[in-house]
N, C-alpha and C. Protein backbone atom coordinates (compact mmCIF):
# COMPACT_ATOMS: atom_id res chain seq x y z
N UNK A 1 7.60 19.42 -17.07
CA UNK A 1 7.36 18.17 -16.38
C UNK A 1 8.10 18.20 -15.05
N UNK A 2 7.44 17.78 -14.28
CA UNK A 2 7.87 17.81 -12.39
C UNK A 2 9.04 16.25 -12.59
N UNK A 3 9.95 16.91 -11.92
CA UNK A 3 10.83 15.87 -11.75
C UNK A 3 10.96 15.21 -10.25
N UNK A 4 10.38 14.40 -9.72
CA UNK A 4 10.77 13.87 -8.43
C UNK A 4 11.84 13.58 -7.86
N UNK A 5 12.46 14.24 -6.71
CA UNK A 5 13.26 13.85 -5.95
C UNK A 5 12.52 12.37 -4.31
N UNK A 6 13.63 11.45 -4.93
CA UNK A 6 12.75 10.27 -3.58
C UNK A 6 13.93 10.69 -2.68
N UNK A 7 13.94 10.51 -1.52
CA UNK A 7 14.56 9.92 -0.41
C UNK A 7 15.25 8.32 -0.20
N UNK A 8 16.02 8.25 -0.72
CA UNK A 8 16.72 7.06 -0.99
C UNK A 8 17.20 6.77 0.18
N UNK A 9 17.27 5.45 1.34
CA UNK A 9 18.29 4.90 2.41
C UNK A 9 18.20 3.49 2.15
N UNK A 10 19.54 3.26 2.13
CA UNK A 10 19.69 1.93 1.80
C UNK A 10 19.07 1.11 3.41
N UNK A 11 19.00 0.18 3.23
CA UNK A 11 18.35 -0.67 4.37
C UNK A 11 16.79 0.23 5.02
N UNK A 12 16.56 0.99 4.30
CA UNK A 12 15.25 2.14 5.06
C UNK A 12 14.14 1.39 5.22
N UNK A 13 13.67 2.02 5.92
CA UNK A 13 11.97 2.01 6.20
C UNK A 13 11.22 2.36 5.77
N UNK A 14 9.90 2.78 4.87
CA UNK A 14 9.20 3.62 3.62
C UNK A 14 7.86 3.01 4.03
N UNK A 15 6.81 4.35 4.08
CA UNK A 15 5.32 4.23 4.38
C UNK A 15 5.21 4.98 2.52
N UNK A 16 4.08 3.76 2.04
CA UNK A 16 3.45 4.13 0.65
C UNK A 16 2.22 4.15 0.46
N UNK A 17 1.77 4.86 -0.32
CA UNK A 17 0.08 5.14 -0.52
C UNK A 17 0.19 4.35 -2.17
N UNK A 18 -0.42 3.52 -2.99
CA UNK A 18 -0.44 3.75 -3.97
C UNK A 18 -1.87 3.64 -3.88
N UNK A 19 -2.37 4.30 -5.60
CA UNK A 19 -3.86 4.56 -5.59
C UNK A 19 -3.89 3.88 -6.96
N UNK A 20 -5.49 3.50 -7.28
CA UNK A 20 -6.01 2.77 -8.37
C UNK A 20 -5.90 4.32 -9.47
N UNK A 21 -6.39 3.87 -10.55
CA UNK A 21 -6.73 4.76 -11.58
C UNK A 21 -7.58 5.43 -11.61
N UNK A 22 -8.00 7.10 -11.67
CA UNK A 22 -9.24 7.51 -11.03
C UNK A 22 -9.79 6.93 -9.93
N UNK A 23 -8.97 6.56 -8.89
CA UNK A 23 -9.53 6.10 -7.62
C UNK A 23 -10.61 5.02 -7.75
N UNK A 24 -10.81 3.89 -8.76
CA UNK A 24 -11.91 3.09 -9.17
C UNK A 24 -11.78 2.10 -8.13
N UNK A 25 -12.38 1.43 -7.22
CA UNK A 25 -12.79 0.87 -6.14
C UNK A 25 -13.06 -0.39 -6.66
N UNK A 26 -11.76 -1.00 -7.36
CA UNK A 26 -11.91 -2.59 -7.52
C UNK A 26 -10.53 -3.44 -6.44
N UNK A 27 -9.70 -2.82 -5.76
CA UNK A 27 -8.60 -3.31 -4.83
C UNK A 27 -8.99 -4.90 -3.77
N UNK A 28 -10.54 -4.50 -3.05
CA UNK A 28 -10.68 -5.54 -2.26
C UNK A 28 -11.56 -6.42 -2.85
N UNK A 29 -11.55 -6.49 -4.07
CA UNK A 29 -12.05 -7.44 -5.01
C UNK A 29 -11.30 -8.67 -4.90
N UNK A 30 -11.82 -9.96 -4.58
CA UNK A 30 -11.34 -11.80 -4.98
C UNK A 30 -10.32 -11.68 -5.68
N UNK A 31 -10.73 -10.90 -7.32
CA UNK A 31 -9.53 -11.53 -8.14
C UNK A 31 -8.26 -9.93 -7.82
N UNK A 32 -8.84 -9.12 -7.33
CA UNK A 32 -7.61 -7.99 -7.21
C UNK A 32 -6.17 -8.48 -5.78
N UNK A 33 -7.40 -9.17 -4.73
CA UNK A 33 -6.97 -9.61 -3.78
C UNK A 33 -5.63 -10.61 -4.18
N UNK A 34 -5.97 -11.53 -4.80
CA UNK A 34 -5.50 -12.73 -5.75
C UNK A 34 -4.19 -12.06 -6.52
N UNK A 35 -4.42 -11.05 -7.22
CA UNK A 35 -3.12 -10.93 -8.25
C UNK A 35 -2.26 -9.99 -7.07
N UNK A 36 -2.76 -9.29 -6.26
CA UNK A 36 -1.97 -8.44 -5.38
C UNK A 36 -0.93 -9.27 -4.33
N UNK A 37 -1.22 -10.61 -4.25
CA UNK A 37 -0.76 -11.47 -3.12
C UNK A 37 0.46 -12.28 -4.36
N UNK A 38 -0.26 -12.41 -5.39
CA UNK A 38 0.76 -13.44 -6.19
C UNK A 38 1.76 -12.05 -7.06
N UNK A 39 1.87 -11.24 -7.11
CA UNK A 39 2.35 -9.74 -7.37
C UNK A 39 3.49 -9.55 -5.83
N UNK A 40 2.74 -9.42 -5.37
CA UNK A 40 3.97 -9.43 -3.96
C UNK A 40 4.61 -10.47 -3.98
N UNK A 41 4.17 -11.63 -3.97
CA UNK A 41 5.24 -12.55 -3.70
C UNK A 41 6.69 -13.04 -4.20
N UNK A 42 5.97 -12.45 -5.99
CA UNK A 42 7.11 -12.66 -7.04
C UNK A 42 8.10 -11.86 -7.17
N UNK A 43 7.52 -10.26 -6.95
CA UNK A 43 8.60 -9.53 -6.43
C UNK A 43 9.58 -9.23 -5.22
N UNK A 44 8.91 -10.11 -4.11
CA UNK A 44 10.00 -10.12 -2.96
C UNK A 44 10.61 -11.33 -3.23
N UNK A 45 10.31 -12.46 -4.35
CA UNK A 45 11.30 -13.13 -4.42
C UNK A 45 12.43 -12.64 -5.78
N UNK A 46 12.19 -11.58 -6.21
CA UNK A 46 13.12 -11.28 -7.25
C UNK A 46 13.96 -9.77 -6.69
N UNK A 47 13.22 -9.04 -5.93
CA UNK A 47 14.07 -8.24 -5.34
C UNK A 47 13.07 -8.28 -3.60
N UNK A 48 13.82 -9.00 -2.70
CA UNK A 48 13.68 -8.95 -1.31
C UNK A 48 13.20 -7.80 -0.44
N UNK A 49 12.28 -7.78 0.58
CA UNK A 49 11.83 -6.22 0.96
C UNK A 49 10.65 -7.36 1.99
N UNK A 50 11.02 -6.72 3.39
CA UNK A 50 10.02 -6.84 4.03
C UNK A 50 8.72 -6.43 4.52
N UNK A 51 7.57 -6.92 4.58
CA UNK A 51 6.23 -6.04 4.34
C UNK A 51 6.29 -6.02 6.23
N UNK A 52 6.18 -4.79 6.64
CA UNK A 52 5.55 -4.63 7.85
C UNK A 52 4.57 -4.17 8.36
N UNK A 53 4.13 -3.63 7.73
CA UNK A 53 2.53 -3.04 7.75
C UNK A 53 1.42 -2.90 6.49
N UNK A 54 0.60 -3.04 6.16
CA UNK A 54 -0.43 -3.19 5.05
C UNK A 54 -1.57 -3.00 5.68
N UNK A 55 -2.47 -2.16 4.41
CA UNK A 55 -3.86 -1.91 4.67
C UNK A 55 -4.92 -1.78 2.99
N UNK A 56 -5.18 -3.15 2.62
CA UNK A 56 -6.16 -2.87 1.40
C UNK A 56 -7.06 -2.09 1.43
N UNK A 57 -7.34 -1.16 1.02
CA UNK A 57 -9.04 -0.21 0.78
C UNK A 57 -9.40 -0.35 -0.82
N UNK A 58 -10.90 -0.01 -0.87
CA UNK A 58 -11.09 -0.32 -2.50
C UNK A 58 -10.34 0.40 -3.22
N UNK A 59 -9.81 1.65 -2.92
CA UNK A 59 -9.62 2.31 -4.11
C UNK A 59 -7.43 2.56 -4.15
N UNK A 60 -6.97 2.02 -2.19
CA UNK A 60 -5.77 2.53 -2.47
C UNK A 60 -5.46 1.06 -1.43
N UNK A 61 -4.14 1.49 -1.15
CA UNK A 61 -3.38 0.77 -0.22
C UNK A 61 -2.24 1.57 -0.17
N UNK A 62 -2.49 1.06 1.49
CA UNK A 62 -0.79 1.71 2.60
C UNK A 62 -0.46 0.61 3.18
N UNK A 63 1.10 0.74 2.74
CA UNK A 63 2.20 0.16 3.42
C UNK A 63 3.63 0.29 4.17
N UNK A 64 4.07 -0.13 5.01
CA UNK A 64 5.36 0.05 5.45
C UNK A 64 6.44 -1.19 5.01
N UNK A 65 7.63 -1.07 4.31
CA UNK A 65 8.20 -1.94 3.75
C UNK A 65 9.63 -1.38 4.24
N UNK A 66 10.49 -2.34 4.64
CA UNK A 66 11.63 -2.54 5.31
C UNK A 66 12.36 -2.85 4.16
N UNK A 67 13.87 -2.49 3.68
CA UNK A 67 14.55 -2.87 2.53
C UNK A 67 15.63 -3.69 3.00
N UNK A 68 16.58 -4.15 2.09
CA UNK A 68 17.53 -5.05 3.03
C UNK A 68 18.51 -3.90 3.47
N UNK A 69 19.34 -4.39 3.83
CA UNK A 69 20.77 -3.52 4.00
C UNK A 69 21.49 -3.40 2.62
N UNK A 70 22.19 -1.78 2.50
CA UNK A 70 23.01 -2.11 0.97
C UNK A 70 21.72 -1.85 -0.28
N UNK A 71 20.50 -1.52 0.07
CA UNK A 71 19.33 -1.92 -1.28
C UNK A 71 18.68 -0.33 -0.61
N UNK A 72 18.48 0.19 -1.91
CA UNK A 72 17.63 1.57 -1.83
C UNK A 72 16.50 1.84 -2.88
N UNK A 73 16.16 0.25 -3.44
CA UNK A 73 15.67 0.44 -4.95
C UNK A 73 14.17 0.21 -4.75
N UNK A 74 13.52 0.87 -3.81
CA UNK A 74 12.31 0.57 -3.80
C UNK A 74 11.59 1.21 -5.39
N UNK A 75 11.80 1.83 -5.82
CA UNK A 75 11.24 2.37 -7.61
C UNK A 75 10.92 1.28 -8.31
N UNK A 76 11.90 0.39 -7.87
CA UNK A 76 12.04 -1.08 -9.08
C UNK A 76 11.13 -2.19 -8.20
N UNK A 77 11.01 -2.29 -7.26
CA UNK A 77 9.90 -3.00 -6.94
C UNK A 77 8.80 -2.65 -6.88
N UNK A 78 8.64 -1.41 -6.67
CA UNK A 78 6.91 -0.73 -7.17
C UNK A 78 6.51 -0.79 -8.09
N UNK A 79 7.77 -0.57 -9.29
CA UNK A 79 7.45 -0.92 -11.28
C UNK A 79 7.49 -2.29 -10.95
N UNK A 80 7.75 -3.33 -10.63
CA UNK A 80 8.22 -4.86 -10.98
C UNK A 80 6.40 -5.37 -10.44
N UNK A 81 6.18 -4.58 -8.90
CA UNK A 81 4.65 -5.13 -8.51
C UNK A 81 3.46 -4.82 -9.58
N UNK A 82 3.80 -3.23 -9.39
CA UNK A 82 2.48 -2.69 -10.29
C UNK A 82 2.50 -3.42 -11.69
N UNK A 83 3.27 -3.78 -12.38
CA UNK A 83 3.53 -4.81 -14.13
C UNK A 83 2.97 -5.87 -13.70
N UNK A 84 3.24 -6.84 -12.78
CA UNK A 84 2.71 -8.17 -12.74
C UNK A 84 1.35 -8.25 -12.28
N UNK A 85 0.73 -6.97 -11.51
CA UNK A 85 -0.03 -7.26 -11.01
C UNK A 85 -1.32 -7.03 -11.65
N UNK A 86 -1.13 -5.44 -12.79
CA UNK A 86 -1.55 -5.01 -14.22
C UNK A 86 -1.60 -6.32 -14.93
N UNK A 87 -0.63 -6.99 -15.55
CA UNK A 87 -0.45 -8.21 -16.02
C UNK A 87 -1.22 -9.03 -16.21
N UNK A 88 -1.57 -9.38 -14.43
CA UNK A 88 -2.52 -10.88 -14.22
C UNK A 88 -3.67 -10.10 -13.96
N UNK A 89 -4.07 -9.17 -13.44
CA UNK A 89 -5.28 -8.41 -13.18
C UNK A 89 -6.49 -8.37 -14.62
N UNK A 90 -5.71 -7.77 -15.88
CA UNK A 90 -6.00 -8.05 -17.04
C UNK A 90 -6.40 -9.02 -17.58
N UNK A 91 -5.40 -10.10 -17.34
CA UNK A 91 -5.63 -11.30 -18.07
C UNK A 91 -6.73 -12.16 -17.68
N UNK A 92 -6.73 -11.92 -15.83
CA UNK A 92 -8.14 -12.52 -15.23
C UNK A 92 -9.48 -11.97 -15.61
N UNK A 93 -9.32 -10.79 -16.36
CA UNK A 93 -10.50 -10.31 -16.68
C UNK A 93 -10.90 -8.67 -16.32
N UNK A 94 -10.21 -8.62 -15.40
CA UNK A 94 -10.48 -6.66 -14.41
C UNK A 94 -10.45 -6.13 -15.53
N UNK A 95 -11.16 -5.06 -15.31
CA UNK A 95 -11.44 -4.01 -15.65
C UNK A 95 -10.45 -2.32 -15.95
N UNK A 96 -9.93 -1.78 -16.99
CA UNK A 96 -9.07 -0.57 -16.59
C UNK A 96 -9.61 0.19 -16.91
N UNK A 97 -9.45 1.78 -16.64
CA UNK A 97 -9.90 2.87 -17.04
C UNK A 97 -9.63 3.46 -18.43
N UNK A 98 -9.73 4.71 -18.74
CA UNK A 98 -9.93 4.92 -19.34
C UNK A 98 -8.18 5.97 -19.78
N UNK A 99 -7.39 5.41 -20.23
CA UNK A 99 -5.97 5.86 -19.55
C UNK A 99 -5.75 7.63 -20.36
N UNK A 100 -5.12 8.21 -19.63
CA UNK A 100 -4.55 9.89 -20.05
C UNK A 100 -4.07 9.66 -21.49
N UNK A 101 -3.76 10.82 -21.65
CA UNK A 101 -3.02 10.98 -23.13
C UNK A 101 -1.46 10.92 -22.64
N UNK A 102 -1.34 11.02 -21.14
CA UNK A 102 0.52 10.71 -20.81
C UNK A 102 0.40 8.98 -21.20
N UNK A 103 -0.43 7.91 -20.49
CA UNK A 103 -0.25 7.07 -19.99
C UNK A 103 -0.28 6.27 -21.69
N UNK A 104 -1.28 6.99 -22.77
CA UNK A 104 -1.44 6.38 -23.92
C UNK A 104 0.30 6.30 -24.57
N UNK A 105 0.47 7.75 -24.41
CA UNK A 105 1.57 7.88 -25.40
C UNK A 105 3.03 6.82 -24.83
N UNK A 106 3.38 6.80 -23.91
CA UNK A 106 4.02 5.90 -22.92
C UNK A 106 3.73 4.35 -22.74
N UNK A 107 2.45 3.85 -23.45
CA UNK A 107 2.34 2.52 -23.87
C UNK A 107 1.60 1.80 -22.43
N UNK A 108 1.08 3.02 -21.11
CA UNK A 108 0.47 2.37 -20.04
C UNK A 108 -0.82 1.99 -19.92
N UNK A 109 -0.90 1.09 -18.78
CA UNK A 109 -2.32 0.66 -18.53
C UNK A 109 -2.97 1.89 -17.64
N UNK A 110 -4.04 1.53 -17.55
CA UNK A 110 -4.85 2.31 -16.99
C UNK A 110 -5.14 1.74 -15.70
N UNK A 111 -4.66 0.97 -15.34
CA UNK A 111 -5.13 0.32 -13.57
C UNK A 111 -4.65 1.19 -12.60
N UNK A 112 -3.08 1.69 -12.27
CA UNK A 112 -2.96 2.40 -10.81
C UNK A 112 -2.86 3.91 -11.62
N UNK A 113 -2.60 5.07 -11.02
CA UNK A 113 -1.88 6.61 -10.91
C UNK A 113 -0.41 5.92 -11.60
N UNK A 114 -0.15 6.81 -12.21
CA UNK A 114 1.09 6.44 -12.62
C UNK A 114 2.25 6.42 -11.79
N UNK A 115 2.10 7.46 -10.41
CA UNK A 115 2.76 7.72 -9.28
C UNK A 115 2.45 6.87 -8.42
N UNK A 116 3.13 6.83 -7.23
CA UNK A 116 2.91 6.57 -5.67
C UNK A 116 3.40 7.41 -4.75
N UNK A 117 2.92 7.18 -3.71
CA UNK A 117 3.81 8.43 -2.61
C UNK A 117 4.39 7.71 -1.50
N UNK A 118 5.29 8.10 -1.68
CA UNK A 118 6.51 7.57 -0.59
C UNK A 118 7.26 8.44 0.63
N UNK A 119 7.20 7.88 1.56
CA UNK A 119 7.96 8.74 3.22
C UNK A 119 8.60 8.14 3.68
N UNK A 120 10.04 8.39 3.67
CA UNK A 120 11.10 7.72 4.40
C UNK A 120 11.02 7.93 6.14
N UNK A 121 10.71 6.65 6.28
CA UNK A 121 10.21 6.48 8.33
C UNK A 121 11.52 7.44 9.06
N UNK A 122 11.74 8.28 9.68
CA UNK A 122 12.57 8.71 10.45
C UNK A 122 12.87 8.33 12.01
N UNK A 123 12.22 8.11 13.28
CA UNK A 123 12.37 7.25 13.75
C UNK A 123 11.05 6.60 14.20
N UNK A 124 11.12 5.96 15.28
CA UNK A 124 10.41 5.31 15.65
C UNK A 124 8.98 5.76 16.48
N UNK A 125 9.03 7.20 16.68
CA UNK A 125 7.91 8.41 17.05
C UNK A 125 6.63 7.86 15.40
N UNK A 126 7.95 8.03 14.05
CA UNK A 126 7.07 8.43 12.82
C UNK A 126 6.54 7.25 12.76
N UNK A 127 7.57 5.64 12.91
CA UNK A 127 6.71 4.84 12.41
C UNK A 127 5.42 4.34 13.35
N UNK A 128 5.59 4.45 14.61
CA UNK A 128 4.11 4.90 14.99
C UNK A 128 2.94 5.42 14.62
N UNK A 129 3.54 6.55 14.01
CA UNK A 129 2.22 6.94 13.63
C UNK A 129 1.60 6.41 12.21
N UNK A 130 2.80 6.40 11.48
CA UNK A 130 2.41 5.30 10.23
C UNK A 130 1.74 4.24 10.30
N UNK A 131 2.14 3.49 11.21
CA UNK A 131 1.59 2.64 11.59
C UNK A 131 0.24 2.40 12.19
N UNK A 132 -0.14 2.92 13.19
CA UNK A 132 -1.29 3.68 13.34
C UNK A 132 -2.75 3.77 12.12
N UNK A 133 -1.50 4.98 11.63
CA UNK A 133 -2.94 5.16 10.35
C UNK A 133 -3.08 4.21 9.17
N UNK A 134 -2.17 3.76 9.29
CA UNK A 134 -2.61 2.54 8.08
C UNK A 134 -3.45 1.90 8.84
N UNK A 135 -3.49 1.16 9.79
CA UNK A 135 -4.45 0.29 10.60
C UNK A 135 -5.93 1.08 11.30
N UNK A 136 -5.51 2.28 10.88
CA UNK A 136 -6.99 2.96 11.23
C UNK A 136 -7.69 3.70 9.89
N UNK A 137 -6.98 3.45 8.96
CA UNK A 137 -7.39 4.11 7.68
C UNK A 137 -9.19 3.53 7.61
N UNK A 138 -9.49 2.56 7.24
CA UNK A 138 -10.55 1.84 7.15
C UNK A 138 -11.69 3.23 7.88
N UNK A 139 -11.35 3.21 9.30
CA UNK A 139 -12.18 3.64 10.10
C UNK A 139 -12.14 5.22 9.69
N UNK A 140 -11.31 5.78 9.27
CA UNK A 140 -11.62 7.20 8.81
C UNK A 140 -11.96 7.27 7.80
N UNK A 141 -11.82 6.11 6.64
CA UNK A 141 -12.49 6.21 5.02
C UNK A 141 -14.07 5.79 5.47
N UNK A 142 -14.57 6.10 6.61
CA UNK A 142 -16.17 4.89 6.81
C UNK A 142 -16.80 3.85 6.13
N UNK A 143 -15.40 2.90 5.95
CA UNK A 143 -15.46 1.84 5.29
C UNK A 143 -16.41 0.69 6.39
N UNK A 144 -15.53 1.42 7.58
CA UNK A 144 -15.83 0.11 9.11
C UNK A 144 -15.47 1.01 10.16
N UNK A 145 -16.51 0.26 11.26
CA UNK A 145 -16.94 1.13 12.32
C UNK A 145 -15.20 1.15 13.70
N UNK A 146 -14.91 -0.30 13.21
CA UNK A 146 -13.16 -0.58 13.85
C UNK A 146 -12.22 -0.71 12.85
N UNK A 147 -11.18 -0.89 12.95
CA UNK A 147 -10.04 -1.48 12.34
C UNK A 147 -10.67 -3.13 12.50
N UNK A 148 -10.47 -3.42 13.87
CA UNK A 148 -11.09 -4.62 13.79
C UNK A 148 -11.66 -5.63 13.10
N UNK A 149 -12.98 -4.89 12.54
CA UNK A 149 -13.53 -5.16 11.54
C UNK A 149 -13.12 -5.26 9.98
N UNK A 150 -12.20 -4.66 9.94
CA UNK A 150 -11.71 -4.32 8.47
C UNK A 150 -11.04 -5.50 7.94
N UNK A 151 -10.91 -6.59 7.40
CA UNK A 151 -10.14 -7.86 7.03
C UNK A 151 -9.02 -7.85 5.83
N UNK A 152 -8.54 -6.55 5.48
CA UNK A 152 -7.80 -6.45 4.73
C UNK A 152 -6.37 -5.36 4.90
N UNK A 153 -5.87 -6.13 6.13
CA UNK A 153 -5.29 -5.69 7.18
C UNK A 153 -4.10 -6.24 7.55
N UNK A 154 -2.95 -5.63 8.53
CA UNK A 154 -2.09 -6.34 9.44
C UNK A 154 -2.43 -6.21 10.76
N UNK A 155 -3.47 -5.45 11.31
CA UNK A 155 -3.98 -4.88 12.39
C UNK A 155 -4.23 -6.63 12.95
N UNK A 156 -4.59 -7.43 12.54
CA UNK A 156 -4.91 -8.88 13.07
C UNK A 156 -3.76 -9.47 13.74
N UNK A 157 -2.87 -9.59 12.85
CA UNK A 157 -1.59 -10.21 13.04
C UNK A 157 -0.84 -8.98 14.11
N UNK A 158 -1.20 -8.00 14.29
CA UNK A 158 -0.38 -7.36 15.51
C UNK A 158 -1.56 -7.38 16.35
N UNK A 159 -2.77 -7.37 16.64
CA UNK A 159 -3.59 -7.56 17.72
C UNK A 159 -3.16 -8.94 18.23
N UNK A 160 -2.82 -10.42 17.53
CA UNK A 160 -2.19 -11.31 17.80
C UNK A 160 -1.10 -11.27 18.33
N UNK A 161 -0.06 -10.59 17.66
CA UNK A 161 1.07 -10.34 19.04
C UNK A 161 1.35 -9.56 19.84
N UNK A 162 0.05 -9.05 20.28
CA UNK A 162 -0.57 -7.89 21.39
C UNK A 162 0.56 -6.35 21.31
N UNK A 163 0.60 -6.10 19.86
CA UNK A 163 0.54 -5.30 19.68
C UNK A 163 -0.11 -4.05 19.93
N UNK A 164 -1.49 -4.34 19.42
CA UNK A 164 -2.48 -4.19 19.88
C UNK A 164 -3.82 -4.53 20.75
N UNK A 165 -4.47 -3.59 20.75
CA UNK A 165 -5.69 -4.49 21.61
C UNK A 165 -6.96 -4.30 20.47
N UNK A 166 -7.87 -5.39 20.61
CA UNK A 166 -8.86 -5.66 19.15
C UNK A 166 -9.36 -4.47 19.32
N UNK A 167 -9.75 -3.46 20.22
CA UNK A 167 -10.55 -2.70 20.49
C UNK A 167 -9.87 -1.34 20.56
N UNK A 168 -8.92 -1.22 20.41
CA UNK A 168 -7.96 -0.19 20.06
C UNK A 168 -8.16 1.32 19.40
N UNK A 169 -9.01 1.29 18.39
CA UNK A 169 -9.58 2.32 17.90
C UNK A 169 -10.68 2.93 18.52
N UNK A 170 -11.33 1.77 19.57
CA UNK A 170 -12.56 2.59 19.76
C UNK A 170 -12.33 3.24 21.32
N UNK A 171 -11.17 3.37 22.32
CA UNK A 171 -10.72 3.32 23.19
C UNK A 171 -11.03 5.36 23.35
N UNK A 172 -10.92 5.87 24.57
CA UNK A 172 -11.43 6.93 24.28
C UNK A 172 -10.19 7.90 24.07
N UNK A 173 -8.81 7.28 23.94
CA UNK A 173 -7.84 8.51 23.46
C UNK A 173 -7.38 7.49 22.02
N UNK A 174 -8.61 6.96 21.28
CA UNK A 174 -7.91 6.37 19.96
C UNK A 174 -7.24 7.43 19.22
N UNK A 175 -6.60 7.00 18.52
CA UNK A 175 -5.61 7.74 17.49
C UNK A 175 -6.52 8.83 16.45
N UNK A 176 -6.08 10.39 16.74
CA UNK A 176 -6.29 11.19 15.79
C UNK A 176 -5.04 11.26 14.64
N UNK A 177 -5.42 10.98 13.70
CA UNK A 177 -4.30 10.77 13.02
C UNK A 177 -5.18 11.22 11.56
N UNK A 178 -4.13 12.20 11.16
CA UNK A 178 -4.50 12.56 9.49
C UNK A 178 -3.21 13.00 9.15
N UNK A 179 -2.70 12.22 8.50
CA UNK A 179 -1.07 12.49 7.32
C UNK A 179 -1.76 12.77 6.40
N UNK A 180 -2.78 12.45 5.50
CA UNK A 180 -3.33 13.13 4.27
C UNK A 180 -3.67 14.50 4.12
């Protein structure tokens, strides 16, 4: 069995991919939308962490999350989200897969990968580009022809504080960007 080493910094910066179960494309679903918002909320009020970047797609989501100072425990808020959000996801009715013989024996659901992948931001070159591709992910999964377009986003809220420009992706030196 592979043992993971994370990159732990207290007060850090961290770009995350987590993925559904067999990649099943229920994320920008009403009620997935719904338990993912009431799932975040409960856990930044039980362990604190600022969201700075987000990008829903059906099957995953990327984020950039800021920790406090003194706090390196992002593990325990990824288990604390993914439980509540499994939790209410279930109970509203969703749908899970069909879970491994790890996930059976271990007592798990079948909704996300049992993993996530995590990158500790180094400076401000990386979170650029993190940043970046989360807000252009959409447009390289040919979900949507802009970011723009994509409504399950922070790309809005930084085109609002002219972060960006709405048109940003389609500009003719838009961002080549592949971390995957």
């Amino acid at each position: 069995m592979s043992r993971y080493i994370r990159l732990r910094r207290e007060g850090g910066l961290y770009f995350f991919t987590l993925v559904t179960h067999n990649r099943c494309p229920f994320m920008t679903s009403e009620l997935s939308r719904n338990c993912l918002r009431a799932a975040w909320k409960e856990t930044q009020s039980l362990y604190p962490f600022d969201i700075v970047a987000v990008c829903v797609l059906p099957d995953h989501l990327h984020c950039i999350w800021r920790l406090p100072e003194k706090d390196d425990a992002f593990p325990k808020r990824w288990q604390k989200l993914k439980s509540l959000f499994t939790h209410a996801y279930l109970k509203a009715g969703g749908k899970e897969g069909q879970p491994t013989v790890r996930q059976q024996k271990k007592g798990e659901r079948a909704v996300f990968q049992p993993r996530y992948y995590e990158h500790s931001i180094r400076d401000q070159e990386d979170l650029k580009r993190h940043f970046d591709y989360i807000h252009y992910n959409p447009v390289k999964h040919g979900l949507t022809q802009s970011a723009s377009a994509w409504p399950w986003s922070t790309f809005h809220k930084y085109v609002k504080m002219g972060w960006y420009d709405t048109d940003w992706d389609l500009s003719p030196d838009a961002p080549d960007l592949d971390l995957e």
